[in-house]
Protein backbone atom coordinates (compact mmCIF):
# COMPACT_ATOMS: atom_id res chain seq x y z
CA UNK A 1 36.37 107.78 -90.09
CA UNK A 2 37.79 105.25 -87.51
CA UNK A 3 41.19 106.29 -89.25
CA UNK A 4 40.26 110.24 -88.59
CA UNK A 5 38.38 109.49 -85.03
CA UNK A 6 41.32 107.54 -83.32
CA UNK A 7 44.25 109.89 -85.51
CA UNK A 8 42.45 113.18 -83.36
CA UNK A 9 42.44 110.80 -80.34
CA UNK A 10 45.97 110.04 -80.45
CA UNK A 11 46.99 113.67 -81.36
CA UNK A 12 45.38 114.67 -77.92
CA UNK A 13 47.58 112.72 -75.93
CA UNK A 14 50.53 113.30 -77.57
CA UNK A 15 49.79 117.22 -77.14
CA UNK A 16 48.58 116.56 -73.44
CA UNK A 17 51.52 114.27 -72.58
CA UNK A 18 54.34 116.84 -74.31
CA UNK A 19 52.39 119.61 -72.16
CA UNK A 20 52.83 117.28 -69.27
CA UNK A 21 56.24 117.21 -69.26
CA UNK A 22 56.80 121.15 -69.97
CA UNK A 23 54.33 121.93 -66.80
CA UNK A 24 56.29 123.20 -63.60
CA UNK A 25 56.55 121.69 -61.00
CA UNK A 26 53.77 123.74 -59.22
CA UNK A 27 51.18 122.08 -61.32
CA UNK A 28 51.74 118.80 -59.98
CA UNK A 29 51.93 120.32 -56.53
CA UNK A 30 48.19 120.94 -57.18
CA UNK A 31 47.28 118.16 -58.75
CA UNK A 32 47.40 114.56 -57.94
CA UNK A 33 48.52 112.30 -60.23
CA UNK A 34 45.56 109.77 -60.42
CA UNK A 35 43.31 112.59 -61.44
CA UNK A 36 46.12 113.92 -64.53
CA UNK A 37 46.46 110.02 -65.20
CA UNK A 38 42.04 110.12 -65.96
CA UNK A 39 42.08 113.04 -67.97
CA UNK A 40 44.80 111.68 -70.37
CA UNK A 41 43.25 108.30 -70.53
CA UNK A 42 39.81 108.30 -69.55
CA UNK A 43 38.78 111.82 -70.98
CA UNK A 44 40.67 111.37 -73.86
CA UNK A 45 38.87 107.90 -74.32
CA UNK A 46 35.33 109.32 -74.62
CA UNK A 47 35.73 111.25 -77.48
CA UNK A 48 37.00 107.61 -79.20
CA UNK A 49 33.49 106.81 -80.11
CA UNK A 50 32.01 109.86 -81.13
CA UNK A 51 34.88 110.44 -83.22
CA UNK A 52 35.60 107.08 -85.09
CA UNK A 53 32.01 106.28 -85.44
CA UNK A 54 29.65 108.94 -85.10
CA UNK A 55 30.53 111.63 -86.89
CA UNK A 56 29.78 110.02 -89.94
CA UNK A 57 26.46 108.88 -89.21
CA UNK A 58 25.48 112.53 -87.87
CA UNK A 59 26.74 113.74 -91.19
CA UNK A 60 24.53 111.08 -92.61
CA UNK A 61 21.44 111.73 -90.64
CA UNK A 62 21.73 115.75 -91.15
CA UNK A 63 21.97 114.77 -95.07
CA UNK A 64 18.85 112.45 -94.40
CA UNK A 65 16.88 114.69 -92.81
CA UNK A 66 17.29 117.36 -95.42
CA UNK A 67 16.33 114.97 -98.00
CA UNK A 68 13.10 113.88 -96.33
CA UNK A 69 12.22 118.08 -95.35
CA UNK A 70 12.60 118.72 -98.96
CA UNK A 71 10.04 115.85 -99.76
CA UNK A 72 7.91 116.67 -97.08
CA UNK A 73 7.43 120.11 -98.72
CA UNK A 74 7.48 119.62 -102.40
CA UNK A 75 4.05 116.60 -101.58
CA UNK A 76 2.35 119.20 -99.43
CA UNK A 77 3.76 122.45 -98.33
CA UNK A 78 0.74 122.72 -95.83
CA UNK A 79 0.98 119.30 -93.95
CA UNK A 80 5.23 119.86 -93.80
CA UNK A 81 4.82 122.90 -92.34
CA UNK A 82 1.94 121.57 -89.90
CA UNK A 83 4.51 118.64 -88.96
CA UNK A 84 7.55 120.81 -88.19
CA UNK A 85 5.16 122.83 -85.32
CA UNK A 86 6.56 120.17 -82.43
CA UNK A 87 10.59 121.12 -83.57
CA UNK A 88 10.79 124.33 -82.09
CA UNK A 89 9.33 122.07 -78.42
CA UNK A 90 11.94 119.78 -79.15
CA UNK A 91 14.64 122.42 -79.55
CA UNK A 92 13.22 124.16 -76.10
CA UNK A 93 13.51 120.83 -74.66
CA UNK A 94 17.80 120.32 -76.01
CA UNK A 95 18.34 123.48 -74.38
CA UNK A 96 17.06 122.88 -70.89
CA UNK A 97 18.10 119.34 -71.00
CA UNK A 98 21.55 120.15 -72.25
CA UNK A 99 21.70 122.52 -69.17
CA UNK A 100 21.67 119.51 -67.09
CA UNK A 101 23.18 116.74 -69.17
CA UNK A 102 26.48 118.99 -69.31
CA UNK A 103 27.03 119.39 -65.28
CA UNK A 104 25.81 115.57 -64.75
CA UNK A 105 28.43 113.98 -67.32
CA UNK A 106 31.05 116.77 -65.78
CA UNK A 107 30.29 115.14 -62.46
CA UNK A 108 30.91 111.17 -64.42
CA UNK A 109 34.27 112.70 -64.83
CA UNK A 110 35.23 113.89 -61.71
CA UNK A 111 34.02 111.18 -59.58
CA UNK A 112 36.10 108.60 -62.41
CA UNK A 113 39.12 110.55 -61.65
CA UNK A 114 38.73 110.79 -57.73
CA UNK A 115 38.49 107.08 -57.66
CA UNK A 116 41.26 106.68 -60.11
CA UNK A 117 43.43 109.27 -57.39
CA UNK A 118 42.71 106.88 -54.49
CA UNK A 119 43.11 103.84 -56.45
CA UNK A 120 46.92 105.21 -57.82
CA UNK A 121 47.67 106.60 -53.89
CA UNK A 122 46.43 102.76 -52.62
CA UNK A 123 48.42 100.88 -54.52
CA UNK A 124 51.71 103.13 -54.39
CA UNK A 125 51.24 103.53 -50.17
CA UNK A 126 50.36 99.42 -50.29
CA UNK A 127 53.52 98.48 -48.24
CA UNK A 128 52.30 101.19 -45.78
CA UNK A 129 48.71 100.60 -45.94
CA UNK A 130 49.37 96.80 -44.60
CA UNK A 131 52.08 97.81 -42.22
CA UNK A 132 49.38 99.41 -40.27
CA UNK A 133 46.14 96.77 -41.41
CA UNK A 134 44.42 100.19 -43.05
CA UNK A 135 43.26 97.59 -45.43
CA UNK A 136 39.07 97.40 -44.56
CA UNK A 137 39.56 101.31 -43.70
CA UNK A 138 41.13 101.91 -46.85
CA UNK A 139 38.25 99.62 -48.80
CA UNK A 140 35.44 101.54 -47.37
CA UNK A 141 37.03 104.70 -48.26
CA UNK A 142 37.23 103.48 -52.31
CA UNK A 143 33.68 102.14 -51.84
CA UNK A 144 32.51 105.67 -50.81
CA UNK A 145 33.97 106.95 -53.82
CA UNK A 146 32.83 104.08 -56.18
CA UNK A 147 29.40 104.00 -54.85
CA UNK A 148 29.48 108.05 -56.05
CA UNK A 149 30.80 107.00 -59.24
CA UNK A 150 28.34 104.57 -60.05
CA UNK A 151 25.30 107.38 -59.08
CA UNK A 152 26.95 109.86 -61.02
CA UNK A 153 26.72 107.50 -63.64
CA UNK A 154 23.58 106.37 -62.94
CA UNK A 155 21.94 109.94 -62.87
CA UNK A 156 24.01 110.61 -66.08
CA UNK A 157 21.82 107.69 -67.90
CA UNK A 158 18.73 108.81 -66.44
CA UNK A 159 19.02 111.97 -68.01
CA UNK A 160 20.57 110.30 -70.99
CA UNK A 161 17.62 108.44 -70.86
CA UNK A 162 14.85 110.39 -70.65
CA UNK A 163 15.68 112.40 -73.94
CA UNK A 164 14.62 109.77 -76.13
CA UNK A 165 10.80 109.11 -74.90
CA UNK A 166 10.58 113.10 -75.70
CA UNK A 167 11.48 112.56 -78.97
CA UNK A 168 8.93 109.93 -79.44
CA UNK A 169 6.46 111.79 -78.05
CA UNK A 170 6.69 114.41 -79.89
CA UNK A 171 7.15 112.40 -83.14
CA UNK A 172 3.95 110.62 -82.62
CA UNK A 173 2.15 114.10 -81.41
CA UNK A 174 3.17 115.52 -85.20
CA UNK A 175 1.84 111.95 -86.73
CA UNK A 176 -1.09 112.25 -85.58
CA UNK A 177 -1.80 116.19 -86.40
CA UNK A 178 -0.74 115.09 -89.59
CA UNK A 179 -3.55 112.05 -89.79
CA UNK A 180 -6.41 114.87 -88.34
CA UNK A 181 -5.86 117.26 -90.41
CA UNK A 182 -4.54 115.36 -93.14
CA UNK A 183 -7.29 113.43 -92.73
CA UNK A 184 -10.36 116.28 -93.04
CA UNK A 185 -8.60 117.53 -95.98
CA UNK A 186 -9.45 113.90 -97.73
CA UNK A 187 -12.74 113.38 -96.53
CA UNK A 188 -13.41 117.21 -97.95
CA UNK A 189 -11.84 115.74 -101.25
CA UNK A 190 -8.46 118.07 -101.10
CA UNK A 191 -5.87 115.34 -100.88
CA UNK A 192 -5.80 112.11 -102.00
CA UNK A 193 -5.88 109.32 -99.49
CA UNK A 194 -2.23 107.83 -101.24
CA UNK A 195 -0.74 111.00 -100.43
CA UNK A 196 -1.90 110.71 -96.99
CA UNK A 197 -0.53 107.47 -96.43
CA UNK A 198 2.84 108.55 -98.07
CA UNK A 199 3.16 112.13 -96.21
CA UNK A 200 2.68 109.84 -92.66
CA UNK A 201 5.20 107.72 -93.84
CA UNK A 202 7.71 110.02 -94.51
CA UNK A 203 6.97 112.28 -91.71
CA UNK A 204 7.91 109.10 -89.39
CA UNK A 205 10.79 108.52 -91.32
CA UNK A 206 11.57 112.39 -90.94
CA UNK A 207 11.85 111.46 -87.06
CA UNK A 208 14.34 108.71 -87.90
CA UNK A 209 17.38 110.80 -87.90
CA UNK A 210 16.16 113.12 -85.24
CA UNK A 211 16.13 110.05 -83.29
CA UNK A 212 19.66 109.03 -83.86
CA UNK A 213 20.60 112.42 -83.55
CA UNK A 214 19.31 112.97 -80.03
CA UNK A 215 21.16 109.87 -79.62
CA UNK A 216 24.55 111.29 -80.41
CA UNK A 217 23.65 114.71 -78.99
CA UNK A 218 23.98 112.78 -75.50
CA UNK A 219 27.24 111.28 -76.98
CA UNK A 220 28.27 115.04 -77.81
CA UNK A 221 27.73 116.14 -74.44
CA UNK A 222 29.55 113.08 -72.95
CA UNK A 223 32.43 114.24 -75.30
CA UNK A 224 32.69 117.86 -74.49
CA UNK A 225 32.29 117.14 -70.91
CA UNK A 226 35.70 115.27 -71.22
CA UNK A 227 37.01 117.40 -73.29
CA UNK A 228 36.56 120.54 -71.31
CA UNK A 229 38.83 118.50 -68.42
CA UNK A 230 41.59 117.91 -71.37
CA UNK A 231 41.87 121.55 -72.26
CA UNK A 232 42.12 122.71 -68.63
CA UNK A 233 45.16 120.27 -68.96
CA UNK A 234 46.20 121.55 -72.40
CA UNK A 235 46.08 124.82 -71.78
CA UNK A 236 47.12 125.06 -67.73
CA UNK A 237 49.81 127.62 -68.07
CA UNK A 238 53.45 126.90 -67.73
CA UNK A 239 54.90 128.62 -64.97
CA UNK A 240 58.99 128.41 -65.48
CA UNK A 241 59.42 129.33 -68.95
CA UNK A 242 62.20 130.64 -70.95
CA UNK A 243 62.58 134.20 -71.70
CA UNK A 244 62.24 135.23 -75.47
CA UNK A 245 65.51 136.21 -75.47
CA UNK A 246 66.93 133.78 -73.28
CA UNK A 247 70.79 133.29 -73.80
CA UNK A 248 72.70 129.53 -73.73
CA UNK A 249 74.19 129.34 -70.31
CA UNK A 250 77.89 128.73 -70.98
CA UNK A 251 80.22 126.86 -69.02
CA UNK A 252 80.06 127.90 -65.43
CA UNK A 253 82.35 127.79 -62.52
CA UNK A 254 79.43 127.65 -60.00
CA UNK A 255 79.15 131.03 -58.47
CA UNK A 256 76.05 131.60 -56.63
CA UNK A 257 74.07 135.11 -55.13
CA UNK A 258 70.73 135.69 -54.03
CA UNK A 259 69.65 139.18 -54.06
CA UNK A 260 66.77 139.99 -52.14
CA UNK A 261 65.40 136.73 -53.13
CA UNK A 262 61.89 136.42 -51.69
CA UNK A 263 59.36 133.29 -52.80
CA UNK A 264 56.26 132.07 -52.41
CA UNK A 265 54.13 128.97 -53.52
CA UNK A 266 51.09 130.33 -53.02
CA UNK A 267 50.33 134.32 -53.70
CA UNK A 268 49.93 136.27 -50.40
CA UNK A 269 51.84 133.49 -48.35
CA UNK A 270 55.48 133.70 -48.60
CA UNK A 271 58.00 130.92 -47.51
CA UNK A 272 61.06 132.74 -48.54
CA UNK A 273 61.67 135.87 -47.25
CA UNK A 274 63.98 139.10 -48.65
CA UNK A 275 66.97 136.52 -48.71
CA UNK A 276 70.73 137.58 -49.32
CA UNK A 277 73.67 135.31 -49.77
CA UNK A 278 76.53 134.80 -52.01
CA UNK A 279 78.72 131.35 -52.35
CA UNK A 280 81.82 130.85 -54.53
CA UNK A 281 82.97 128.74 -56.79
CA UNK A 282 83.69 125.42 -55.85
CA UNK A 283 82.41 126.19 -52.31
CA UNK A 284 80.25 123.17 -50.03
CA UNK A 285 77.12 125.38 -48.72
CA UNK A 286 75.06 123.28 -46.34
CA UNK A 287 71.69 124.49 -45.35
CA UNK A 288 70.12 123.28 -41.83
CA UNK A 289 67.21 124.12 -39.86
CA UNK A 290 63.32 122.84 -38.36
CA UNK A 291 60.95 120.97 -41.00
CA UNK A 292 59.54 123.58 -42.55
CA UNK A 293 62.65 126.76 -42.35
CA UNK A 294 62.81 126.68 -46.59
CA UNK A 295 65.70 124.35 -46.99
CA UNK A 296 64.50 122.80 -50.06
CA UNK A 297 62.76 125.50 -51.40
CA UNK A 298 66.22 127.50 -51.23
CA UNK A 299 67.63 124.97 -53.60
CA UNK A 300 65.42 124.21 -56.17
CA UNK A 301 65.30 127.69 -56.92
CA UNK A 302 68.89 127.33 -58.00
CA UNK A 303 67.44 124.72 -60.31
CA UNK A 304 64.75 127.07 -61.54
CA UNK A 305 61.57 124.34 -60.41
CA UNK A 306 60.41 127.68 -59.43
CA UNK A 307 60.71 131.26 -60.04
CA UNK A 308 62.18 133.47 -57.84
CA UNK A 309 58.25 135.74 -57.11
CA UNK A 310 61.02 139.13 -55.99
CA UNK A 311 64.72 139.66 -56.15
CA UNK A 312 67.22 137.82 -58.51
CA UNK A 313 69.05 134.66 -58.32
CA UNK A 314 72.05 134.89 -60.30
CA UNK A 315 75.16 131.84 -61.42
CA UNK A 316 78.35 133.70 -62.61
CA UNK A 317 76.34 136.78 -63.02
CA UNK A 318 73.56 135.51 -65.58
CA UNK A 319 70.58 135.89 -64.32
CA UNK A 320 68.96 132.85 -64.19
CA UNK A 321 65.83 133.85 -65.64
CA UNK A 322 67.61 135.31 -69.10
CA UNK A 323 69.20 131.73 -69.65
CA UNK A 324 67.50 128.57 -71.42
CA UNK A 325 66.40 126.26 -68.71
CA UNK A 326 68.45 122.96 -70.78
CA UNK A 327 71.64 124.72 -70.89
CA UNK A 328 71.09 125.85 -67.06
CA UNK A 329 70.05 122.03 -65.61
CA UNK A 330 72.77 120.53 -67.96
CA UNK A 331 75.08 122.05 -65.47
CA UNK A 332 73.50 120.77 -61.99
CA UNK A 333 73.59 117.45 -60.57
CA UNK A 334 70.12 116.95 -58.34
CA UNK A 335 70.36 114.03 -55.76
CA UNK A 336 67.06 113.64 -53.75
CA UNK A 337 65.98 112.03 -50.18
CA UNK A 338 63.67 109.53 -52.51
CA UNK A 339 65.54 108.36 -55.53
CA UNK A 340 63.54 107.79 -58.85
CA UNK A 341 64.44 104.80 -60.46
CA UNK A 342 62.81 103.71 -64.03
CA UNK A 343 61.64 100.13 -64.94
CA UNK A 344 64.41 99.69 -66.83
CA UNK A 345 67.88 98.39 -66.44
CA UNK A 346 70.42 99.55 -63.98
CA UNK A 347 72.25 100.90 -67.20
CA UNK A 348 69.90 103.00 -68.85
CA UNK A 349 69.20 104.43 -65.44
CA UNK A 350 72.42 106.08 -64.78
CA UNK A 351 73.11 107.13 -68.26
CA UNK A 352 69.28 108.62 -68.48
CA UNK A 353 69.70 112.45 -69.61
CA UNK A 354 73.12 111.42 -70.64
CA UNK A 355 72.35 108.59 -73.41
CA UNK A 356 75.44 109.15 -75.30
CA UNK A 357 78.10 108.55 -72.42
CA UNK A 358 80.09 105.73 -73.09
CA UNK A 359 80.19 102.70 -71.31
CA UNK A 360 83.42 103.81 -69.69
CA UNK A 361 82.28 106.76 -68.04
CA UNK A 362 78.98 105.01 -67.13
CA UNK A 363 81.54 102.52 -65.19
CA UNK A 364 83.73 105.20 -64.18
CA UNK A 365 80.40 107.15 -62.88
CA UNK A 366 79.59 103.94 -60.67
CA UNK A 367 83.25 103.55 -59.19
CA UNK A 368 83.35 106.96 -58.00
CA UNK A 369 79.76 106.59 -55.77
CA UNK A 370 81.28 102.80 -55.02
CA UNK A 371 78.20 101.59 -56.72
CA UNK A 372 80.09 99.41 -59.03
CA UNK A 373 80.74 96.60 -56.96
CA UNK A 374 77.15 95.79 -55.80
CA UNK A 375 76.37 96.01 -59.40
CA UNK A 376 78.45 93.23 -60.50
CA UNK A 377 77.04 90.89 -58.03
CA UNK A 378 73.75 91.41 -59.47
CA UNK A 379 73.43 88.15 -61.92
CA UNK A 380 72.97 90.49 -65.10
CA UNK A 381 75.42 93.45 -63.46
CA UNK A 382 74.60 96.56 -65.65
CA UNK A 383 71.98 94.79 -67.86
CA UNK A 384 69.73 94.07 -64.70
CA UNK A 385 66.26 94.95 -65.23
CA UNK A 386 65.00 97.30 -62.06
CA UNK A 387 61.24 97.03 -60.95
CA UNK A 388 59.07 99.80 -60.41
CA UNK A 389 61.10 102.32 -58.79
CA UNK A 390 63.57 100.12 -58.41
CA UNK A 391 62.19 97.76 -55.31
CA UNK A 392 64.27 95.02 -56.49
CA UNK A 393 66.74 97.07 -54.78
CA UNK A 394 68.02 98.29 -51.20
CA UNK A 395 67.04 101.66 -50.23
CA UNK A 396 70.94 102.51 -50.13
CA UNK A 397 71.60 100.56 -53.07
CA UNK A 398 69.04 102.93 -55.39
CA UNK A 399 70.58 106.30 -53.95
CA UNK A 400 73.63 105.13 -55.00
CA UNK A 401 72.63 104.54 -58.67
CA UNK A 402 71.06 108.24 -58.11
CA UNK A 403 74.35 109.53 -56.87
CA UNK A 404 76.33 107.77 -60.13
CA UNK A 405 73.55 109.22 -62.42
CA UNK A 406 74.57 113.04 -61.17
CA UNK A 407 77.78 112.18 -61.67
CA UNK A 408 77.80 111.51 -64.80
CA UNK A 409 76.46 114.52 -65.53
CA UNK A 410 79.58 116.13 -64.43
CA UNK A 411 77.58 118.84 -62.83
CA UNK A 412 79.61 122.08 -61.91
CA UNK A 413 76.45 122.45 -59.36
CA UNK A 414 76.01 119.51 -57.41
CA UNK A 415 72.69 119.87 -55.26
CA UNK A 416 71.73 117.35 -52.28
CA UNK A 417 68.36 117.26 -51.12
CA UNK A 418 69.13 115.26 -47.60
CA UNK A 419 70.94 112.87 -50.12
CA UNK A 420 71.64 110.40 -46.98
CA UNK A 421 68.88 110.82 -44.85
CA UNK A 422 67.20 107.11 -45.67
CA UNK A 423 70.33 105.16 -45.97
CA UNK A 424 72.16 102.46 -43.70
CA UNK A 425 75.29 103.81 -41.93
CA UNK A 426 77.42 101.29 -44.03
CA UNK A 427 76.29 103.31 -47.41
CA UNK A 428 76.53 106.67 -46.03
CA UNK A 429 80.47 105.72 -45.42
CA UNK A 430 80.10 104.92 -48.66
CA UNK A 431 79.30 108.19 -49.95
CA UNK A 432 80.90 109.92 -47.67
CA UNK A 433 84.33 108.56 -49.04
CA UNK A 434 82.94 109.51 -53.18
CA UNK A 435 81.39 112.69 -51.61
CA UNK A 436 84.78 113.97 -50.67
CA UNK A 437 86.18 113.24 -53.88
CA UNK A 438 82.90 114.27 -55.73
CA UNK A 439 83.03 117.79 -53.91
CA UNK A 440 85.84 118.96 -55.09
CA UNK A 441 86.08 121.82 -57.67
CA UNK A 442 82.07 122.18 -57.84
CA UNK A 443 79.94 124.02 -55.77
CA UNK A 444 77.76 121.99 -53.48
CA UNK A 445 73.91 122.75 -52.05
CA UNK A 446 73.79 120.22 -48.98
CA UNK A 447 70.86 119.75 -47.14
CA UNK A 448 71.44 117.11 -44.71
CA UNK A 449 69.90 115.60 -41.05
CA UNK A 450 73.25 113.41 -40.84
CA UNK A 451 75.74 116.49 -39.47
CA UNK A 452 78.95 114.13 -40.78
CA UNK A 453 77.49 115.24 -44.27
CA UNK A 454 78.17 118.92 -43.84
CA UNK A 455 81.34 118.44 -41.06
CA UNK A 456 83.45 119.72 -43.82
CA UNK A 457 81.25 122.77 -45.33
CA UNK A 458 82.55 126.21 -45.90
CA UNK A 459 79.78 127.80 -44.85
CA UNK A 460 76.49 126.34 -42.81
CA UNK A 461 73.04 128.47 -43.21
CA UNK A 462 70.90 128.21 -40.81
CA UNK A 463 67.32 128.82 -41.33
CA UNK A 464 63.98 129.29 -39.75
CA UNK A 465 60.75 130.30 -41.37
CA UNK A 466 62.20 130.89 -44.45
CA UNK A 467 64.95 133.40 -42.96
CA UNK A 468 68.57 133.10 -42.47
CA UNK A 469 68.83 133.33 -39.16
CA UNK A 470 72.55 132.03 -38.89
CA UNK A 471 75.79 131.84 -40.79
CA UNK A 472 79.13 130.53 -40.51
CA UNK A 473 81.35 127.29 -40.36
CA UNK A 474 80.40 124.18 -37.97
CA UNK A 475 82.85 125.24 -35.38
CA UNK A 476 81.93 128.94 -35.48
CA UNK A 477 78.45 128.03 -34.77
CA UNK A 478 78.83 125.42 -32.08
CA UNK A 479 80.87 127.98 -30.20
CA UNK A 480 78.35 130.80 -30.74
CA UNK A 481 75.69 128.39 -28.76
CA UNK A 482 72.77 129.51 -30.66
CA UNK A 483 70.03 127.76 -32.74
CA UNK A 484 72.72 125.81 -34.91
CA UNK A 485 74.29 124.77 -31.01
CA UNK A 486 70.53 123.61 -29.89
CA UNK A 487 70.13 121.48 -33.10
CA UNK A 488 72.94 120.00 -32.79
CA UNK A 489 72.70 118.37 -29.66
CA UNK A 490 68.76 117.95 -29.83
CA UNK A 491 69.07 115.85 -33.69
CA UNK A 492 72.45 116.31 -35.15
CA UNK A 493 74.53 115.00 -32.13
CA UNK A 494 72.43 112.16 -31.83
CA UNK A 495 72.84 111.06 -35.50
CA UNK A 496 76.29 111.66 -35.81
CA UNK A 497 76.75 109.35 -32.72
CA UNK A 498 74.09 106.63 -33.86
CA UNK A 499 76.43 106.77 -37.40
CA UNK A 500 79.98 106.63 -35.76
CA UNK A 501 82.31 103.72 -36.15
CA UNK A 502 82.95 101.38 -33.48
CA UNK A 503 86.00 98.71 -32.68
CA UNK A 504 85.49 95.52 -31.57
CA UNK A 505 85.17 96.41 -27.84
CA UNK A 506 82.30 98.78 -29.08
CA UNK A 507 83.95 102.33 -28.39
CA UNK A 508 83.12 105.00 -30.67
């Protein structure tokens, strides 16, 4: 059974953490990762004990029982009859109480999984929580939420709790009819005192596995409380999925169009509105505007994180809804403002999605980014082991690893989510030297704050509330004077200053 029990247990998180991964990106927009992190572990963990342990001994109790009713009737039809009167209170009784037992262990595991949320947020925010002393702030906040763990817990037991009394209430109340009435029948000379004693016996021991029963009853509801939580997870719906007769993408040259393209996260609130463009092959497409205009949202459309909610979104004429989502991302090369390292070595970070590269195009990968020199100065160079998210390393230092990963990939869509927004101005140069090398022959997404990323672009969009509000090449749009112009010298002017090069008399 403990073979069975933890087999079922470990089935559930292999189904739940497959789902995981296949979920779109939407879900975890919705959902913070403490509280997916309980249901997997913690949720998942309270069926461990009803499973290895106590379905066998309800099987054995239910055989029990069925033994003793049998006896019970074949002594004295009469008395076993009389005895049974108090199971149809007891069965009134499970119902309401189950009413109540379900919603209070439902509440056990929410409350586990809000403090498990904060905890996860605390210690991932911990270099920001002391840089501003939120530490007692921060404490009281998780006591709040512990404190209402530990009375949703409490209450739980309580009502745990007060099943069992109810049971031996009610098996005393059906000894003792059995002892009156049993009893008269004796004294009038209808049933032998022996068979007395032996029918009160076994009509105790007939309470023995209702006992245990209401004792794994509570255990049951404990269990499908937890597991209601893992099939919301299980069965959450995947958003982005492929078509049925989705087609391989095949090689592509990296033409882009968005017809009519509109978008929204949430349904009645749009963020992307009627949108219409069209980029060539090979072409560097840099997107600008406020916090907020859709930038991002533009390009991981091209990625298919979302669906497009109107309108098409097409890559050398396939629609990108009719092709398999592996063959399309095979093709794209995503670098973000926050690289994602893995604890793991420097090594099986750039290769990771491309395990089979050789070691020569890993190195090659990290020359072209100019990520290869910092690496042999570490004292294990590739081998080095990276801590979580990869703090043993500079800020610039881990978007360069991110840059040599996409590279690798030898996207023909390279995408860059303001790529060089949270790097020193010696690694931007940097990449600004591989970028112009890396550029070539693919077609670029650039999303930048740093203008000396998209100096060079073919085309720069402008947009504002999720609308194109301006189009055309850096010059074009500096000499037009409109929102592009006012940008500029409000942020972009001021960055491209704060990043130029100066001589030693400290002229730009």
């Amino acid at each position: 059974m403990a073979n069975i029990g933890y087999g079922v247990v470990r089935t559930l998180r292999r189904q739940m953490f497959n789902h995981l991964q296949q979920l779109s990106l939407a879900f975890y927009d919705r959902n913070e990762v403490g509280r997916i992190m309980s249901r997997i572990l913690n949720d998942v963990g309270s069926l461990e004990n009803l499973l290895s342990n106590g379905l066998l001994l309800v099987f054995a109790d239910l055989i029990t029982l069925v033994g003793i009713v049998i006896i019970l009737m074949t002594m004295n039809l009469e008395l076993a009859l009389i005895t049974m009167t108090v199971i149809p209170i007891l069965a009134v009784v499970m119902i309401i109480w189950q009413k109540y037992s379900r919603t209070a262990f439902l509440k056990v595991r929410t409350a586990i999984s809000i403090v498990n949320a904060n905890l996860q947020e605390n210690i991932s925010g911990a270099r920001v929580i002391q840089s501003l002393s939120r530490e007692d702030v921060n404490f009281r906040r998780f006591d709040s939420m512990n404190e209402a763990n530990f009375d949703a817990n409490v209450s739980a037991t309580r009502l745990a709790g007060g099943l069992q009394p109810i049971v031996e209430l009610l098996m005393g109340a059906a000894v003792a009819i059995v002892i009156i009435y049993g009893g008269s029948q004796a004294i009038a000379g209808k049933l032998l005192l022996g068979s007395l004693v032996g029918f009160v016996l076994y009509t105790q021991r007939f309470f023995d596995p209702i006992r245990d029963l209401s004792v794994w009853y509570t255990e049951l509801q404990r269990a499908m409380a937890g597991g209601q939580r893992i099939f919301e997870v299980i069965d959450a719906k995947i958003e982005v999925i492929d078509a049925p007769d989705a087609v391989e993408l095949p090689t592509i040259k990296g033409e882009i169009n968005y017809d009519h393209v509109s978008f929204q996260y949430v349904e009645g609130r749009e963020v992307i509105h009627d949108v219409n463009l069209h980029f060539n092959p090979g072409e560097t497409i840099a997107f600008v505007g406020t916090t907020g205009a859709g930038k991002s949202t533009m390009v991981a459309l091209v990625d298919r994180f979302y669906d497009v909610t109107t309108g098409s979104l097409t890559i050398d004429g396939y629609d990108i809804k009719k092709v398999t989502q592996e063959s399309l991302r095979k093709q794209i090369g995503v670098v973000l403002q926050e690289p994602f390292l893995f604890s793991d070595t420097i090594r099986e970070n750039i290769i990771y999605g491309r395990e089979f590269a050789t070691e020569e195009k890993m190195i090659e990968a990290a020359k072209a980014v100019g990520a290869h020199d910092f690496i042999m100065r570490l004292d294990k160079g590739y081998d080095t082991v990276l801590q979580e998210r990869g703090s043993n390393l500079s800020q610039g230092q881990r978007q360069l690893i991110s840059f040599a990963r996409a590279v690798l990939s030898d996207p023909r869509i390279l995408i860059l989510d303001e790529a060089t927004a949270n790097i020193d101005t010696q690694t931007e140069v940097i990449i600004q030297q591989a970028l112009k090398r890396l550029l070539q022959g693919r077609t670029s997404l650039v999303i930048a704050h740093r203008l000396s990323t998209i100096h060079d672009a073919n085309l720069v969009v402008v947009m504002e509330n999720g609308k194109i509000v301006e189009m055309g090449n850096h010059k074009e749009l500096i000499e037009k004077k409109g929102i592009y112009y006012h940008l500029y010298t409000m942020s972009y002017a001021y960055n491209d200053d704060k990043a130029a090069p100066t001589d030693k008399h400290g002229t730009t």
